[in-house]
N, C-alpha and C. Protein backbone atom coordinates (compact mmCIF):
# COMPACT_ATOMS: atom_id res chain seq x y z
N UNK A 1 -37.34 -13.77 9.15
CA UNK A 1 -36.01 -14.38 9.10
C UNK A 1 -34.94 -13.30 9.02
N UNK A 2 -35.14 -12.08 8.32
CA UNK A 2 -34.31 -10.97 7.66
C UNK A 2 -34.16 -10.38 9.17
N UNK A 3 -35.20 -10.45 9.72
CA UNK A 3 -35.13 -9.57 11.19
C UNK A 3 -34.64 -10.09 12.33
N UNK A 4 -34.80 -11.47 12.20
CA UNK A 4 -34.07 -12.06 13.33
C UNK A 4 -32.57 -12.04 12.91
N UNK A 5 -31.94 -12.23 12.11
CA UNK A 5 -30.41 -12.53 11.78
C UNK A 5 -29.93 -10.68 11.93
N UNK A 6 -30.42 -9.92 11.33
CA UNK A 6 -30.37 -8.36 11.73
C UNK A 6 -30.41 -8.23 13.10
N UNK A 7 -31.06 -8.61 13.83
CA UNK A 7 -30.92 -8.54 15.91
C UNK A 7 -29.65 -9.48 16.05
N UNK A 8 -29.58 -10.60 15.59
CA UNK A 8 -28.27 -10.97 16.24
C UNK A 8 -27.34 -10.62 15.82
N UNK A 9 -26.96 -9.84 14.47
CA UNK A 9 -25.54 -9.53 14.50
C UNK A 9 -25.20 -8.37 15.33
N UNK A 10 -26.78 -7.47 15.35
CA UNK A 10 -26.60 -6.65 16.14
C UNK A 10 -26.05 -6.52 17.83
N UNK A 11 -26.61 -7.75 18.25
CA UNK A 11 -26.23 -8.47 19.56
C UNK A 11 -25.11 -8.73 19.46
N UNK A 12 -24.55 -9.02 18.89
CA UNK A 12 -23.04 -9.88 18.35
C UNK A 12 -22.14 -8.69 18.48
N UNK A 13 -21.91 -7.38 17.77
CA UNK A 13 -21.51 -6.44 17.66
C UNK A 13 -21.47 -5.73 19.40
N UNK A 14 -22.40 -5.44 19.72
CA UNK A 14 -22.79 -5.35 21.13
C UNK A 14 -22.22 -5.81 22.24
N UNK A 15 -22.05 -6.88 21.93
CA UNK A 15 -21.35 -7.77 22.90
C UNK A 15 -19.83 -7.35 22.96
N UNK A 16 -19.35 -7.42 21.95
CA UNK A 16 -17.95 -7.60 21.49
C UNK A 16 -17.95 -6.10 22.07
N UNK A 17 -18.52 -5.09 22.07
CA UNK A 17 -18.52 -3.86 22.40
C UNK A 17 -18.10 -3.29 23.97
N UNK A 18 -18.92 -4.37 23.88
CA UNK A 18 -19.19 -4.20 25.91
C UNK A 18 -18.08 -4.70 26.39
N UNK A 19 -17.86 -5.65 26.03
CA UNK A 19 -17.10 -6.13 26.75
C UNK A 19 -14.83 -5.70 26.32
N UNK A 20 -15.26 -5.12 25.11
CA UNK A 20 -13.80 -4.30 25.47
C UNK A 20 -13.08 -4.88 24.12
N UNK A 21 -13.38 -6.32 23.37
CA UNK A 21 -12.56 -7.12 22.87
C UNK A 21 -12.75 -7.09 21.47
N UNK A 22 -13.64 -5.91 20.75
CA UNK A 22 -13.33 -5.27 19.71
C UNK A 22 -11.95 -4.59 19.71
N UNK A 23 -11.87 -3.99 20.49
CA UNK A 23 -10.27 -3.26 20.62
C UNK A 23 -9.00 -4.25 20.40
N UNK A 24 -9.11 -5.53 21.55
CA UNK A 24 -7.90 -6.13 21.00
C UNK A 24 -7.68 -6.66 20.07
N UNK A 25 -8.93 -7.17 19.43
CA UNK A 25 -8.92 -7.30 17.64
C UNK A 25 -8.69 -7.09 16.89
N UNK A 26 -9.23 -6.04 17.50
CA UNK A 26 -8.16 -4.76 15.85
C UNK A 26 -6.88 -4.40 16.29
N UNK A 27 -6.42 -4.12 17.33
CA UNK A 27 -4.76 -4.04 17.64
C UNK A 27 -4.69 -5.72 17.15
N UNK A 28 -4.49 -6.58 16.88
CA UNK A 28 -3.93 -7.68 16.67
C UNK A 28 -3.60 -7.76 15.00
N UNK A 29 -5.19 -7.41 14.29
CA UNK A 29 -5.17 -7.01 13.31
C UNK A 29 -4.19 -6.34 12.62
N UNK A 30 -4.43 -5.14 13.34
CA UNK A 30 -3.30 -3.92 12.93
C UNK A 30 -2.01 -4.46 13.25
N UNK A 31 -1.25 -5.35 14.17
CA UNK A 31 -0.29 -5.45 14.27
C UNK A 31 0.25 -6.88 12.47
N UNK A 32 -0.72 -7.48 12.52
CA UNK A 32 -0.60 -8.88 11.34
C UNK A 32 0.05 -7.91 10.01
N UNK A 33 -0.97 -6.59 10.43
CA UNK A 33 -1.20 -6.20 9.23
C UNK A 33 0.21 -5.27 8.85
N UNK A 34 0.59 -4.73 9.68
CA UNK A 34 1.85 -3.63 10.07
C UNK A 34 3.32 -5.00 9.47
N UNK A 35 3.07 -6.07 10.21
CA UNK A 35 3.86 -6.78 9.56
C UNK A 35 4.23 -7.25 8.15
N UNK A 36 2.74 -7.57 8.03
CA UNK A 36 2.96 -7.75 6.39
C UNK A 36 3.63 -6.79 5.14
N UNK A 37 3.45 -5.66 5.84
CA UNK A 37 3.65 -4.44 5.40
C UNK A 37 5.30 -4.17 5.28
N UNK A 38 5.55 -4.59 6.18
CA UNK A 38 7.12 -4.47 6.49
C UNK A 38 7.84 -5.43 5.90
N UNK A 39 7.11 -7.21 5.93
CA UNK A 39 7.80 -8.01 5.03
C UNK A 39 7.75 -7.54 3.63
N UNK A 40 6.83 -7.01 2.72
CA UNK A 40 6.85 -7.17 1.58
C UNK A 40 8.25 -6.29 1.73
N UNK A 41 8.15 -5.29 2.12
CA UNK A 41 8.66 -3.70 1.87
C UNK A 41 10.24 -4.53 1.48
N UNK A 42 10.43 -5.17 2.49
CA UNK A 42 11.87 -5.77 2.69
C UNK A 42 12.16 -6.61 1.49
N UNK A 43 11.16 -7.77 1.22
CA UNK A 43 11.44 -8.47 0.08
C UNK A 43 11.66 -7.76 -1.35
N UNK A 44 10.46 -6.30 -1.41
CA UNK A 44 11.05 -5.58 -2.42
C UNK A 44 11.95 -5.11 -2.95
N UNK A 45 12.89 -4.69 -1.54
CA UNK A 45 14.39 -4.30 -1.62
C UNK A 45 15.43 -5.27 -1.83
N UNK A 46 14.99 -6.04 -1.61
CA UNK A 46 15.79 -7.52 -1.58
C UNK A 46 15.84 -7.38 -3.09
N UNK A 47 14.96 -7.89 -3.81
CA UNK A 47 14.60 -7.94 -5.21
C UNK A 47 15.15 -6.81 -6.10
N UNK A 48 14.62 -5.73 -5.47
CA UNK A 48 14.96 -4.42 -6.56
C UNK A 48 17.17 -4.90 -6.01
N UNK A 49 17.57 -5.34 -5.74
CA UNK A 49 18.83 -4.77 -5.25
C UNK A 49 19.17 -6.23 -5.70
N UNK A 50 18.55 -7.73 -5.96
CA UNK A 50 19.27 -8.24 -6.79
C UNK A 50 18.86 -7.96 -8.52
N UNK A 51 18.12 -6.92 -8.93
CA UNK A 51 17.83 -6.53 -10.61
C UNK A 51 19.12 -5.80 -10.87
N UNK A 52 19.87 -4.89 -9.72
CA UNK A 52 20.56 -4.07 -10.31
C UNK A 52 21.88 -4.74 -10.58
N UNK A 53 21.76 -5.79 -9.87
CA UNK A 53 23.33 -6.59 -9.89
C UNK A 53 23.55 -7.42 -11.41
């Protein structure tokens, strides 16, 4: 059982390989992620800049 589920993720991985669409995954990723990054950043400033008022 341990060995069959070990071949298919391996297949699984493989696939996604071959065919190119690991890449846009992770650029999509990276882009969700770049965003989130940027909202907090903003809301922080938002915040820190209504404490000082």
């Amino acid at each position: 059982m341990f060995n069959f589920l070990q071949t298919q993720v391996v297949n699984n991985e493989s696939i996604m390989v071959q065919n190119g669409k690991i890449y846009l995954v992770m650029t999509i990723v990276s882009i969700i992620l770049i965003g989130l990054f940027i909202y907090v950043a903003s809301i922080d400033k938002k915040v820190s800049q209504l404490e000082k008022k």
